[in-house]
PDB file of N, CA and C in Angstrom:
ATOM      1  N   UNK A   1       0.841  -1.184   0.000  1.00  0.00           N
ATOM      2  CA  UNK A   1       0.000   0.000   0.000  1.00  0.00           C
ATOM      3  C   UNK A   1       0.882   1.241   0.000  1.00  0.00           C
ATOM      4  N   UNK A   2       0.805   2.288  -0.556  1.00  0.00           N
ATOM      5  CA  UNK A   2       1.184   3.471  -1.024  1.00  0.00           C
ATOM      6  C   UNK A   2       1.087   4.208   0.689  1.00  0.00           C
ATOM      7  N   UNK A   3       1.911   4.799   0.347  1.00  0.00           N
ATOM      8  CA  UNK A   3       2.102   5.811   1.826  1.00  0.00           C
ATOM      9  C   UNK A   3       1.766   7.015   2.183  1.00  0.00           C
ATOM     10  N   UNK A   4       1.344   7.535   0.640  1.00  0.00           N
ATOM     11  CA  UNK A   4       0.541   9.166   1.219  1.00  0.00           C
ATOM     12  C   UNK A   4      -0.538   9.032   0.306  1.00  0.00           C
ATOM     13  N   UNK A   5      -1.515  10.355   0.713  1.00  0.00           N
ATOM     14  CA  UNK A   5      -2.651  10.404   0.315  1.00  0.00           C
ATOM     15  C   UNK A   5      -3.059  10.183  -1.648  1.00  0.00           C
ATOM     16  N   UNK A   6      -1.767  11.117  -1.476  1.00  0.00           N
ATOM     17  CA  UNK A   6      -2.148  11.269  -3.357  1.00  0.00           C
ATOM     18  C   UNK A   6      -1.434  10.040  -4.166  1.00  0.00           C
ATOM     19  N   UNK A   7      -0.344   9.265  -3.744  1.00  0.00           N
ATOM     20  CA  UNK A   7      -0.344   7.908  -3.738  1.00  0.00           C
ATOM     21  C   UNK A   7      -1.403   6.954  -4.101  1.00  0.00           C
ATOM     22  N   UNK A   8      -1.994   6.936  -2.816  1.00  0.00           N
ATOM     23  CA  UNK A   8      -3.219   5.794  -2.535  1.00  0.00           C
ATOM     24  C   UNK A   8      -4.241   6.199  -3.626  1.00  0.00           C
ATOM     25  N   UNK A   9      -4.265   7.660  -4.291  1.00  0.00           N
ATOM     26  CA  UNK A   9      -5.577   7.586  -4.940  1.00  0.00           C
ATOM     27  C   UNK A   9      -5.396   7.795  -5.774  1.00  0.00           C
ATOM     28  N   UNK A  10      -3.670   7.411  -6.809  1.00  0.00           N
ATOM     29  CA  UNK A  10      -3.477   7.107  -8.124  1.00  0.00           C
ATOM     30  C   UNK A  10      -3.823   6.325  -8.338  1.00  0.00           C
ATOM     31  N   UNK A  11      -4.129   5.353  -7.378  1.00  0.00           N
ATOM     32  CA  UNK A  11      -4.332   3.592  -7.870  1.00  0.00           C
ATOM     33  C   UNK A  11      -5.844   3.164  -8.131  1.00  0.00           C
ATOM     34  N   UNK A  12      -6.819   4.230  -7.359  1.00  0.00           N
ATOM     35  CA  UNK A  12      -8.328   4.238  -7.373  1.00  0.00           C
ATOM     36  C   UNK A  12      -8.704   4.158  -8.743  1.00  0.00           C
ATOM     37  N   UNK A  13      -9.338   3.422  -9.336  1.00  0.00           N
ATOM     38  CA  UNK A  13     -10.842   3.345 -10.308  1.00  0.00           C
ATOM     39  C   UNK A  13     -11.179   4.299 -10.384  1.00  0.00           C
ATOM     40  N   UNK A  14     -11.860   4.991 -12.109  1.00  0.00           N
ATOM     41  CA  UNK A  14     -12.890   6.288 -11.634  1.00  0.00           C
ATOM     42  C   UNK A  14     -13.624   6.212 -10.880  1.00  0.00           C
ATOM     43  N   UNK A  15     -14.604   5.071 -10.800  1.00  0.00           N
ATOM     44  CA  UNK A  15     -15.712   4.779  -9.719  1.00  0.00           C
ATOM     45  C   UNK A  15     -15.189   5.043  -8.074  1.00  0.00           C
ATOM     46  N   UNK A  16     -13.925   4.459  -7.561  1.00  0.00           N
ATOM     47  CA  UNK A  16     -13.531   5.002  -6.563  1.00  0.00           C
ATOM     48  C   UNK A  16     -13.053   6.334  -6.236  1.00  0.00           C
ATOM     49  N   UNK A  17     -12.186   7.325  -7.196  1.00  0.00           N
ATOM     50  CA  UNK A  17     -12.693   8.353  -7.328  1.00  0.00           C
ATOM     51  C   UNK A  17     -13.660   9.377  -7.099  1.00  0.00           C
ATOM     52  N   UNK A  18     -14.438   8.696  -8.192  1.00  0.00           N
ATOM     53  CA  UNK A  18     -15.930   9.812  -7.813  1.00  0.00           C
ATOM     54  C   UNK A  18     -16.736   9.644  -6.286  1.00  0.00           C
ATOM     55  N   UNK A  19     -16.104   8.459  -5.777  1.00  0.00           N
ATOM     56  CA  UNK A  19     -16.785   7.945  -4.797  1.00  0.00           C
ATOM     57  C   UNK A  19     -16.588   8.923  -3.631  1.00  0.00           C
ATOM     58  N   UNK A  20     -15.168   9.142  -3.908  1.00  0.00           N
ATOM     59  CA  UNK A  20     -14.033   9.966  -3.003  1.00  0.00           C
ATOM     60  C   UNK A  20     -14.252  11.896  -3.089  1.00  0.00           C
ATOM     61  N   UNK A  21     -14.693  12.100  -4.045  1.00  0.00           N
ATOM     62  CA  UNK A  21     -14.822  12.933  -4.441  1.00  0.00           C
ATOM     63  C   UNK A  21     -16.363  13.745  -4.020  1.00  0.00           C
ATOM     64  N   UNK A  22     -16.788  12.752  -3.763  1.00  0.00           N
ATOM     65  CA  UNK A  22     -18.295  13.144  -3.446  1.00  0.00           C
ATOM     66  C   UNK A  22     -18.395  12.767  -2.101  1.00  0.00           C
ATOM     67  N   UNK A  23     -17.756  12.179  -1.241  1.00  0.00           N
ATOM     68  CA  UNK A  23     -17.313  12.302   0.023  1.00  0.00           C
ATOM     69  C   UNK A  23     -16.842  12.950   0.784  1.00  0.00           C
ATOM     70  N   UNK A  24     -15.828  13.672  -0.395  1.00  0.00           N
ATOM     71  CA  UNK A  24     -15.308  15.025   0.180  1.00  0.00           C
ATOM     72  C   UNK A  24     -16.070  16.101   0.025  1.00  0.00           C
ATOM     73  N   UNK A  25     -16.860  16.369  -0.724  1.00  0.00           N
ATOM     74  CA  UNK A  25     -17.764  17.774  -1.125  1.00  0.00           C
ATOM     75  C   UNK A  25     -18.851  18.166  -0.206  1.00  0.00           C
ATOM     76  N   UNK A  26     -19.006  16.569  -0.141  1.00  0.00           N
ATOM     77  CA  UNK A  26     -20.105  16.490   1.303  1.00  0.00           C
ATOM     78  C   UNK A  26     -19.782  16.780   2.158  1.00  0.00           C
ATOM     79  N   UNK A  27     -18.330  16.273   2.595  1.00  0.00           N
ATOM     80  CA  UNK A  27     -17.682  16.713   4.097  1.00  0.00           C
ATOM     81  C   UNK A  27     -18.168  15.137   5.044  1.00  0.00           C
ATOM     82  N   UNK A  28     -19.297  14.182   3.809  1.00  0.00           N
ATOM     83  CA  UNK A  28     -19.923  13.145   4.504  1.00  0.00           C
ATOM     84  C   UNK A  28     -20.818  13.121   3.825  1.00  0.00           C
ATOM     85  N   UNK A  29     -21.364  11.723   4.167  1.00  0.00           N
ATOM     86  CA  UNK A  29     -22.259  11.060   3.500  1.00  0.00           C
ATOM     87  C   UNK A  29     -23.366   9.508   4.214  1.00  0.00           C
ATOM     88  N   UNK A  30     -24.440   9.259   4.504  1.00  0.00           N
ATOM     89  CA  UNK A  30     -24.620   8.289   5.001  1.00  0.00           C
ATOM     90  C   UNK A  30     -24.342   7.098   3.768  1.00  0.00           C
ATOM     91  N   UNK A  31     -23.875   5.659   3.902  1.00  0.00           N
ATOM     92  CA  UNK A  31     -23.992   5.066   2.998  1.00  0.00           C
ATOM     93  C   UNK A  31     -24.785   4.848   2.156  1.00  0.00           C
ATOM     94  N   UNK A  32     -26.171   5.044   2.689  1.00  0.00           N
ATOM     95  CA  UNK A  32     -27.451   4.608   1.892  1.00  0.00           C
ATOM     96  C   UNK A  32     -27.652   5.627   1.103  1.00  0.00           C
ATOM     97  N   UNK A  33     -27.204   6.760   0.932  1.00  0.00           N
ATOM     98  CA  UNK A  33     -27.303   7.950  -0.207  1.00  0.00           C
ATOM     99  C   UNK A  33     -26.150   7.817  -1.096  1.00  0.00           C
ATOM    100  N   UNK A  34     -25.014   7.310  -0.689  1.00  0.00           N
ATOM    101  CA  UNK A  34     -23.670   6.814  -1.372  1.00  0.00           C
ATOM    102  C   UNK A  34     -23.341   6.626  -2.597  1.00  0.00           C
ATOM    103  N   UNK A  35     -23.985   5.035  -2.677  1.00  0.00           N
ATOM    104  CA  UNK A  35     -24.544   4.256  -3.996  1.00  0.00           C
ATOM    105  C   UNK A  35     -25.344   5.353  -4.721  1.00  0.00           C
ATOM    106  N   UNK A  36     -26.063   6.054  -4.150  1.00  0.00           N
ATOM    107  CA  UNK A  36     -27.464   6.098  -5.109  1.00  0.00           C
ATOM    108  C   UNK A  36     -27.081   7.810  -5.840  1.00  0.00           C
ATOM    109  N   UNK A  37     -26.248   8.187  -4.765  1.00  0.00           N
ATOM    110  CA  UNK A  37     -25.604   9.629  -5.490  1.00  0.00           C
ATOM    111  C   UNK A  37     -24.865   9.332  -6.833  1.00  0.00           C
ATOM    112  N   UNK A  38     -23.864   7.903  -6.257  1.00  0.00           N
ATOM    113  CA  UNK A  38     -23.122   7.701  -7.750  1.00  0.00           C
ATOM    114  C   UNK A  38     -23.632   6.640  -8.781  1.00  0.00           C
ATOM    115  N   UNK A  39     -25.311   6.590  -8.282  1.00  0.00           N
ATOM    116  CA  UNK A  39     -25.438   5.461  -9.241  1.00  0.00           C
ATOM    117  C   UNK A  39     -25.279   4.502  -9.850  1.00  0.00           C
ATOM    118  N   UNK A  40     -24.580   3.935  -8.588  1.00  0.00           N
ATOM    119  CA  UNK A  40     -24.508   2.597  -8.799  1.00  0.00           C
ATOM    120  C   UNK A  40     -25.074   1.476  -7.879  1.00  0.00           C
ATOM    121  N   UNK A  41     -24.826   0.372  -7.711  1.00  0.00           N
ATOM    122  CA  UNK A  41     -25.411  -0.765  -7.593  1.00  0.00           C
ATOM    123  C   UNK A  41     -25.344  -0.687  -5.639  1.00  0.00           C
ATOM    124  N   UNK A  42     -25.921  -1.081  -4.778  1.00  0.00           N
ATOM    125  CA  UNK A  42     -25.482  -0.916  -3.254  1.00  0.00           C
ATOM    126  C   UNK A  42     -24.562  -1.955  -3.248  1.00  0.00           C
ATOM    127  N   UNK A  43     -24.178  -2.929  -4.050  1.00  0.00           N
ATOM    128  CA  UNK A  43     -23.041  -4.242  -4.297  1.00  0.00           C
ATOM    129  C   UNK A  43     -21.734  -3.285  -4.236  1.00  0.00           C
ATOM    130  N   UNK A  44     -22.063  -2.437  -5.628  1.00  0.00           N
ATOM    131  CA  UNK A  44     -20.828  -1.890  -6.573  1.00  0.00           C
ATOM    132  C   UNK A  44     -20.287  -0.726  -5.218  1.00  0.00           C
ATOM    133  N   UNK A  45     -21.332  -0.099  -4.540  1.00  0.00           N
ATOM    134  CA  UNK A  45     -20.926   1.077  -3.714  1.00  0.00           C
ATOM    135  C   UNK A  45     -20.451   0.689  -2.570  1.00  0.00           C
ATOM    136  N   UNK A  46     -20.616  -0.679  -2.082  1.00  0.00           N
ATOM    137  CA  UNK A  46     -19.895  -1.372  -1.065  1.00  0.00           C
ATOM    138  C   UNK A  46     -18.698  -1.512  -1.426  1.00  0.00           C
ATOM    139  N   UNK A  47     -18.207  -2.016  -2.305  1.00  0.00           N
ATOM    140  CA  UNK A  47     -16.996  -2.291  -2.941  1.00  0.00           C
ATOM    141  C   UNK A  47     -16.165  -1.053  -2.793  1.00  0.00           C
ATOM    142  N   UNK A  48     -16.155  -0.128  -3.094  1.00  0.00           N
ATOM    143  CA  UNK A  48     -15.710   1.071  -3.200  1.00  0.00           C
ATOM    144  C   UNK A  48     -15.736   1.414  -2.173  1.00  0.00           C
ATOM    145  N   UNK A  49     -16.691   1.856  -1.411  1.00  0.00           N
ATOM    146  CA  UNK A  49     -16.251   2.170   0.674  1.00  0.00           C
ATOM    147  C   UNK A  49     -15.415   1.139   0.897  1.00  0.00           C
ATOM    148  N   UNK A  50     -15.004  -0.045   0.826  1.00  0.00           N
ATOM    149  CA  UNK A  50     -14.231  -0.820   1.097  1.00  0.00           C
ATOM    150  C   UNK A  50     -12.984  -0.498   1.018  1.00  0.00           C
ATOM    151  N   UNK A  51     -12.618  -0.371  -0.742  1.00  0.00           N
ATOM    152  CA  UNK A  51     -11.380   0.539  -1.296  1.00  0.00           C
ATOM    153  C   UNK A  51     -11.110   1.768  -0.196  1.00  0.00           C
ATOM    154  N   UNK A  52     -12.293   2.449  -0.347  1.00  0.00           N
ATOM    155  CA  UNK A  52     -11.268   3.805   0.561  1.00  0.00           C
ATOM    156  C   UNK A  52     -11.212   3.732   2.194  1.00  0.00           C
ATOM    157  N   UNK A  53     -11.809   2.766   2.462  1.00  0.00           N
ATOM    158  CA  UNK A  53     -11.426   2.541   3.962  1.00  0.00           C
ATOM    159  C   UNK A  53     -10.388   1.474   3.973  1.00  0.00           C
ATOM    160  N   UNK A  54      -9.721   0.589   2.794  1.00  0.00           N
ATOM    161  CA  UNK A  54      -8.539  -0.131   2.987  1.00  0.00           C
ATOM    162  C   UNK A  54      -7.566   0.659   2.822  1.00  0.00           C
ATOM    163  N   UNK A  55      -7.476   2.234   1.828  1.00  0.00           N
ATOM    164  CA  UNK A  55      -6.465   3.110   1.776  1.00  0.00           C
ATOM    165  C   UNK A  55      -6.844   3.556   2.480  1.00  0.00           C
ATOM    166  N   UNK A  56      -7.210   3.958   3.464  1.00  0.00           N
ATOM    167  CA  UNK A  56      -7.750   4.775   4.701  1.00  0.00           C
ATOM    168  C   UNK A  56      -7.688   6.040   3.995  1.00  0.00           C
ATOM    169  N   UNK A  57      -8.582   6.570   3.382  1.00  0.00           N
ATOM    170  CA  UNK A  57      -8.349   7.717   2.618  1.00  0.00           C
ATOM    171  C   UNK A  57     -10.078   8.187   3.581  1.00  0.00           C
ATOM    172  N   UNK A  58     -11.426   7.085   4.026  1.00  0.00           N
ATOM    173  CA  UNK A  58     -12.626   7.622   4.777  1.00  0.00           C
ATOM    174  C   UNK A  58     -11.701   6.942   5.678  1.00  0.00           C
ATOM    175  N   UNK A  59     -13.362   7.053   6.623  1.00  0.00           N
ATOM    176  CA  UNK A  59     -13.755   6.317   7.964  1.00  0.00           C
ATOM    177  C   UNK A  59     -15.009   6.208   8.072  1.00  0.00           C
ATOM    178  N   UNK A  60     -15.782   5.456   8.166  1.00  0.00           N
ATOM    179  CA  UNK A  60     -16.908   5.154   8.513  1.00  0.00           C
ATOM    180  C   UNK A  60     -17.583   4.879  10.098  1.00  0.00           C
ATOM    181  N   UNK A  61     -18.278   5.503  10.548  1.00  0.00           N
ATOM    182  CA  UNK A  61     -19.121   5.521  11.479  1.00  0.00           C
ATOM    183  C   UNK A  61     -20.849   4.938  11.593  1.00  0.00           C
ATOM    184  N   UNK A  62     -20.702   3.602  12.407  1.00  0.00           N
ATOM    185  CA  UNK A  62     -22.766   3.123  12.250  1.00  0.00           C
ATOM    186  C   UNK A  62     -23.338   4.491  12.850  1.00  0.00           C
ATOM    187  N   UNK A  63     -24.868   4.256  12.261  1.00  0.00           N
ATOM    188  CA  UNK A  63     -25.405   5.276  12.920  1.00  0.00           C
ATOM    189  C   UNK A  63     -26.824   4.999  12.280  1.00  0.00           C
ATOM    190  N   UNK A  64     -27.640   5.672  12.995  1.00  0.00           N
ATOM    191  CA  UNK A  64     -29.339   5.560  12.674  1.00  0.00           C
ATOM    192  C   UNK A  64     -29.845   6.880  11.697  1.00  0.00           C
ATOM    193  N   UNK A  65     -30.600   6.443  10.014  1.00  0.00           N
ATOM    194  CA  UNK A  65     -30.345   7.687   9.579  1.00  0.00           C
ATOM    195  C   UNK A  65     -31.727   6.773   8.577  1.00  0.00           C
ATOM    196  N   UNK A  66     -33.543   8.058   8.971  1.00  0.00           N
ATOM    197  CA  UNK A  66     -34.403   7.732   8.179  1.00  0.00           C
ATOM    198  C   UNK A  66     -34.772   6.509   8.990  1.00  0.00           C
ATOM    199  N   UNK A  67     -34.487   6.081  10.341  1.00  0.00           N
ATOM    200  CA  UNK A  67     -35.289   4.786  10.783  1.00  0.00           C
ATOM    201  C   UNK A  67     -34.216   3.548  10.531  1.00  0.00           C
ATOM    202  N   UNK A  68     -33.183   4.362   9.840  1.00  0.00           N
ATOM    203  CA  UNK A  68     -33.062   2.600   9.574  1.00  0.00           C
ATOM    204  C   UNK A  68     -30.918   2.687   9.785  1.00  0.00           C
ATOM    205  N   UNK A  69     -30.833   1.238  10.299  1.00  0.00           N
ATOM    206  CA  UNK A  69     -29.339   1.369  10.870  1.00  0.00           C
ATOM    207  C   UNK A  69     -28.201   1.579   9.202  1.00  0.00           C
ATOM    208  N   UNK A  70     -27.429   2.039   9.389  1.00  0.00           N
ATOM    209  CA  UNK A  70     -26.147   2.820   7.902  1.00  0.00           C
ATOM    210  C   UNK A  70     -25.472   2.755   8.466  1.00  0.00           C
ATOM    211  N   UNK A  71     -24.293   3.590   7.680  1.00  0.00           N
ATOM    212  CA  UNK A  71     -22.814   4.137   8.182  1.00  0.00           C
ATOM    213  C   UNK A  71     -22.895   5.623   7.537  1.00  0.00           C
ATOM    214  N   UNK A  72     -21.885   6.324   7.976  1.00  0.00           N
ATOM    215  CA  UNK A  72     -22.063   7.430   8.008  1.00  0.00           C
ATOM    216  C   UNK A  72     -20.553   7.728   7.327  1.00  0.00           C
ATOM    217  N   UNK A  73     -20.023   7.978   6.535  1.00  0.00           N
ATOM    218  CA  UNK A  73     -18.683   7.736   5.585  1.00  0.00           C
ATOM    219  C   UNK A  73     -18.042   9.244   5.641  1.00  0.00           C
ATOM    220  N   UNK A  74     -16.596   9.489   6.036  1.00  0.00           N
ATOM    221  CA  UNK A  74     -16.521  10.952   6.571  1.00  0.00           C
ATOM    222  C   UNK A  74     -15.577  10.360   5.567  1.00  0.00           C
ATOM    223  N   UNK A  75     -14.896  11.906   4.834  1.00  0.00           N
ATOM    224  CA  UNK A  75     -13.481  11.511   4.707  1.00  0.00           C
ATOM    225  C   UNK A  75     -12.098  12.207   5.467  1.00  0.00           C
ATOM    226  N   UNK A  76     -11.058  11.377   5.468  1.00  0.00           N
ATOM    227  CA  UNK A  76     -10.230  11.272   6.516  1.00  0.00           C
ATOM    228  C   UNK A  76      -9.319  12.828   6.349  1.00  0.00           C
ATOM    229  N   UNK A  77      -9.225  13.370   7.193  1.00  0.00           N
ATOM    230  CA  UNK A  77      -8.139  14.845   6.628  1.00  0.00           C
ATOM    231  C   UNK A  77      -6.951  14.863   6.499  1.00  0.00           C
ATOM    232  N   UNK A  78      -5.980  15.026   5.906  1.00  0.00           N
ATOM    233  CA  UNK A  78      -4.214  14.867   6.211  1.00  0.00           C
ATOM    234  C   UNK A  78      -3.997  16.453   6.605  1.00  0.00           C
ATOM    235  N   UNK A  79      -4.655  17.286   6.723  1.00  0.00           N
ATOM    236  CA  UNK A  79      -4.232  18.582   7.166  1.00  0.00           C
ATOM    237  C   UNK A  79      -4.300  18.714   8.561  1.00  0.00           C
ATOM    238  N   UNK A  80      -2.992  19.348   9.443  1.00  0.00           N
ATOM    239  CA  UNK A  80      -3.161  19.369  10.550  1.00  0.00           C
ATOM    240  C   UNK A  80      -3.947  20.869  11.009  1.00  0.00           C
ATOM    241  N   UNK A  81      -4.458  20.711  11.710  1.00  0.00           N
ATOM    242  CA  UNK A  81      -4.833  21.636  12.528  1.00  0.00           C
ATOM    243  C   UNK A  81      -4.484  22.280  13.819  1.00  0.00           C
ATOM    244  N   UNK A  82      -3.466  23.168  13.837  1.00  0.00           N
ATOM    245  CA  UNK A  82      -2.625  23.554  14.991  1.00  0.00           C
ATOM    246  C   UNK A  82      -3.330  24.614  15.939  1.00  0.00           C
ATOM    247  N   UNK A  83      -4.803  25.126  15.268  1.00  0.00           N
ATOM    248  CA  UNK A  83      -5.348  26.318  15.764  1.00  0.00           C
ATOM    249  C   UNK A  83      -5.750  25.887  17.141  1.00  0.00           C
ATOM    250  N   UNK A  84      -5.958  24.585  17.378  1.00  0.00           N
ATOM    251  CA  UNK A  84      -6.133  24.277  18.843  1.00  0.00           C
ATOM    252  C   UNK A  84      -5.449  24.224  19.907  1.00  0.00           C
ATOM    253  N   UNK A  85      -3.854  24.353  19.534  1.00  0.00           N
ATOM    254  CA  UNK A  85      -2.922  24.342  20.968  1.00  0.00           C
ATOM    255  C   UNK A  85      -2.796  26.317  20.688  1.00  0.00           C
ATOM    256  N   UNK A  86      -3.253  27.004  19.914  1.00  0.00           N
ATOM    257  CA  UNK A  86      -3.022  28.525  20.532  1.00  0.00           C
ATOM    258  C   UNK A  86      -4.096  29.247  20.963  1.00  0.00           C
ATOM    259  N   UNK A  87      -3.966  30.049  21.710  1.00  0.00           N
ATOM    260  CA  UNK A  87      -4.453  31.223  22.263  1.00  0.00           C
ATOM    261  C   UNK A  87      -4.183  32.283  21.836  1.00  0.00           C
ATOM    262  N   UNK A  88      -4.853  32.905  20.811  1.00  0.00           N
ATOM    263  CA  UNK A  88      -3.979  34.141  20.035  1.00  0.00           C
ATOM    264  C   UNK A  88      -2.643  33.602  19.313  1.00  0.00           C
ATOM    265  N   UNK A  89      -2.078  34.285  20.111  1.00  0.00           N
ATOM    266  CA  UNK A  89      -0.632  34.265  18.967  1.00  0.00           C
ATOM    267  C   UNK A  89       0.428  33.507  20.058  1.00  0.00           C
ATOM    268  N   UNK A  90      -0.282  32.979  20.939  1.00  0.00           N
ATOM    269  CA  UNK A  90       0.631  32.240  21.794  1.00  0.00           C
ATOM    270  C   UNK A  90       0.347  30.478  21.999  1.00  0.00           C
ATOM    271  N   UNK A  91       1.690  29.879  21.927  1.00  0.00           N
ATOM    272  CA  UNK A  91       1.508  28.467  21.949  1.00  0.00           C
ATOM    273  C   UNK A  91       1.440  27.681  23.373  1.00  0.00           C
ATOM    274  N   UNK A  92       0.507  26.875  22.643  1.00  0.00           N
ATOM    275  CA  UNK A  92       0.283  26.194  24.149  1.00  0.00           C
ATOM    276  C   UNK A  92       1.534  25.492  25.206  1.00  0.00           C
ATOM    277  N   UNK A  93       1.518  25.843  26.008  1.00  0.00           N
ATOM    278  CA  UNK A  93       2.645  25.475  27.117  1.00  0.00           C
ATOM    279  C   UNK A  93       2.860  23.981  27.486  1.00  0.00           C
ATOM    280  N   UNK A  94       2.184  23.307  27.418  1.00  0.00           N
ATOM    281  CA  UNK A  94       1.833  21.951  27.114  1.00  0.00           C
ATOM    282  C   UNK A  94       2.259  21.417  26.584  1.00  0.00           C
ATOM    283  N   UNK A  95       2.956  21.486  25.385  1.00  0.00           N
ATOM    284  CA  UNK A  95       3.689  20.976  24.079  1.00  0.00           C
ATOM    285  C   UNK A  95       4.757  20.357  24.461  1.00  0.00           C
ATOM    286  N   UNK A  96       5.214  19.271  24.508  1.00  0.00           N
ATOM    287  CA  UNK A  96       6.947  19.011  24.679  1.00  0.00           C
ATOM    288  C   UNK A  96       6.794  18.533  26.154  1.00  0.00           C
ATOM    289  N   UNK A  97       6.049  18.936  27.194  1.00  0.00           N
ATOM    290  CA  UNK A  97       6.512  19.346  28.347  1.00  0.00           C
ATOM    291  C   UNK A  97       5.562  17.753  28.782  1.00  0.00           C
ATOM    292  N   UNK A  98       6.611  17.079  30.218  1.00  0.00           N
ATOM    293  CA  UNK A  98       5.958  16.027  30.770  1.00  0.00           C
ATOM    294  C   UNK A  98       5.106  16.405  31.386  1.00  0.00           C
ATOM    295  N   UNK A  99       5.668  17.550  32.403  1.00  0.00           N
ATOM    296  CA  UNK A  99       4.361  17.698  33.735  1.00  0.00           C
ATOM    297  C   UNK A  99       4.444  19.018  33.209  1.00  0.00           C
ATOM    298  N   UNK A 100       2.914  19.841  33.564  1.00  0.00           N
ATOM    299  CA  UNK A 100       3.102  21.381  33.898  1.00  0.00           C
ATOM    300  C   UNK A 100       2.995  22.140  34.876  1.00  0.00           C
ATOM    301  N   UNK A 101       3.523  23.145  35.325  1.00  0.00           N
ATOM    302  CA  UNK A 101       3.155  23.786  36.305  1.00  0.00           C
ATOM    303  C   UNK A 101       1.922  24.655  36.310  1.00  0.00           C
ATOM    304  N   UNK A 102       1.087  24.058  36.511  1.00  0.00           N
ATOM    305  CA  UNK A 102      -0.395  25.007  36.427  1.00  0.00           C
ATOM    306  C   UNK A 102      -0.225  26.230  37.472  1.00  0.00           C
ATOM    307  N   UNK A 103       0.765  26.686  37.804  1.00  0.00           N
ATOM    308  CA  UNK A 103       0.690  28.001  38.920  1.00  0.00           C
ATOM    309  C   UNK A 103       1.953  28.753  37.784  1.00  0.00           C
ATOM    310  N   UNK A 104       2.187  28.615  36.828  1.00  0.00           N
ATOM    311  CA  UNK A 104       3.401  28.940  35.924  1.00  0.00           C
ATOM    312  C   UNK A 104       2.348  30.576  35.603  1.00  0.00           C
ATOM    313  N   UNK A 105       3.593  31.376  35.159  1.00  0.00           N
ATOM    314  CA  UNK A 105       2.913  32.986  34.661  1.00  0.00           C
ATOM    315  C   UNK A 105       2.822  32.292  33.133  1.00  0.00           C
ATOM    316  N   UNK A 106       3.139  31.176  32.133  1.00  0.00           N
ATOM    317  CA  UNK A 106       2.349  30.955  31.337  1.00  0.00           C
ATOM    318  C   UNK A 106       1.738  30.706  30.292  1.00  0.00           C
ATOM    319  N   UNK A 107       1.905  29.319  31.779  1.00  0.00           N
ATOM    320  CA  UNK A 107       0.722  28.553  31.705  1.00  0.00           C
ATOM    321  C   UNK A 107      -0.728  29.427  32.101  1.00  0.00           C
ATOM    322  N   UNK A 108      -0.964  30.308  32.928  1.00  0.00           N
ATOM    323  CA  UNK A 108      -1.744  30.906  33.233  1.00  0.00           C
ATOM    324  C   UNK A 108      -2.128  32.237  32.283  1.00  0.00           C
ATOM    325  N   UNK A 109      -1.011  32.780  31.799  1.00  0.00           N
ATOM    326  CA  UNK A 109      -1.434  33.574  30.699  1.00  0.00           C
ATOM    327  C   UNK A 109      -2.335  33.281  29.282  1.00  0.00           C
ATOM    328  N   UNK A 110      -1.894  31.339  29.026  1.00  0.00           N
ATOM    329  CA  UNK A 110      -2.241  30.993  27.765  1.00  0.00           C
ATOM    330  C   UNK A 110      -3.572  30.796  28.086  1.00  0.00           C
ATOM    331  N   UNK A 111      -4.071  30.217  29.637  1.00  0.00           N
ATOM    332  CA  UNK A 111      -5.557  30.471  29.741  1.00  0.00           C
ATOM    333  C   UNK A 111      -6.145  31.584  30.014  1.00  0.00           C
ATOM    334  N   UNK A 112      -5.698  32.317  30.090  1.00  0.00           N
ATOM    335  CA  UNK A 112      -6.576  33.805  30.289  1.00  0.00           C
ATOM    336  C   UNK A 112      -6.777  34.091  28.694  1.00  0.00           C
ATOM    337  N   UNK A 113      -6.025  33.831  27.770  1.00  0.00           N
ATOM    338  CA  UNK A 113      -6.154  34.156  26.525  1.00  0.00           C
ATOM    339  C   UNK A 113      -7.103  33.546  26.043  1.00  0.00           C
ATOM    340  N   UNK A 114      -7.285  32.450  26.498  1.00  0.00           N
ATOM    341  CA  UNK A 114      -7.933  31.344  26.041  1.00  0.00           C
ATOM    342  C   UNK A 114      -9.614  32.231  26.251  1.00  0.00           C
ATOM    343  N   UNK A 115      -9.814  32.522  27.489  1.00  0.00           N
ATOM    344  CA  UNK A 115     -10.805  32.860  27.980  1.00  0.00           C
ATOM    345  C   UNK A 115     -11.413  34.112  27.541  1.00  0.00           C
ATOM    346  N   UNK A 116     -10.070  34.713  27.155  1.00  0.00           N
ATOM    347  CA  UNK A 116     -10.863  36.264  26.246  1.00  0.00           C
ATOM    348  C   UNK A 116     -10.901  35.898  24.659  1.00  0.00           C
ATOM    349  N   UNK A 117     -10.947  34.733  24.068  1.00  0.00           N
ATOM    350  CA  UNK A 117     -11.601  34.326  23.136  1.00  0.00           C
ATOM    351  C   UNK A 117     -12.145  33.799  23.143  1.00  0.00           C
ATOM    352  N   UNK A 118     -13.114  33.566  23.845  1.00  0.00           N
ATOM    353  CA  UNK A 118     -14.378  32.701  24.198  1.00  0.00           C
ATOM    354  C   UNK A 118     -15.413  33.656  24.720  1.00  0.00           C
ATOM    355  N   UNK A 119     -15.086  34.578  24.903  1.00  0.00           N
ATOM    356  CA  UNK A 119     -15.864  35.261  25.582  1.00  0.00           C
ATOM    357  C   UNK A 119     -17.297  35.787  24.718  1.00  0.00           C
TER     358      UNK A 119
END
């Protein structure tokens, strides 16, 4: 298996593709709309969630959707998201560190920041 994203989805089928593609636009998808978005068979659209959850390119989640039990097909992100360890323009103190001193000037500054963006 191929090791990065754009790798894994040289090797995809158009059908896996479009599969992928319409997974992403959605941001998600329950399975049972899946198939029927790409028009194909619920056989053929199994096959294909299969493909992109063996390249781990989704993830699938059960879930109750219309009465009746599905999966819920997200696709997977390779972008990190760092906006969660700052407070403004300051990095979280936390990072690197085994223990922290929660009485630290800050550690205590990055939550006060924290708190006047939430506000």
């Amino acid at each position: 298996m191929s090791t990065t994203a754009s790798a894994r989805e040289d090797d995809l089928s158009e059908e896996e593709l479009a599969g992928l593609e319409l997974i992403r636009e959605t941001k998600g998808i329950h399975q049972s709309d899946f198939w029927k978005e790409l028009d194909i068979s619920s056989r053929q659209g199994s096959r294909v969630v299969d493909t992109l959850l063996e390249e781990e390119l989704i993830e699938r989640f059960e879930t109750v959707y219309k009465g009746n039990r599905t999966y819920f097909l997200r696709p997977i992100s390779r972008d990190l998201d760092f906006s969660l360890l700052m407070a403004g323009d300051m990095l979280s103190p936390l990072i690197g560190e085994e223990s922290v001193d929660e009485t630290s000037d800050r550690f205590s500054q990055w939550v006060m920041q924290l708190a006047f963006e939430n506000r």
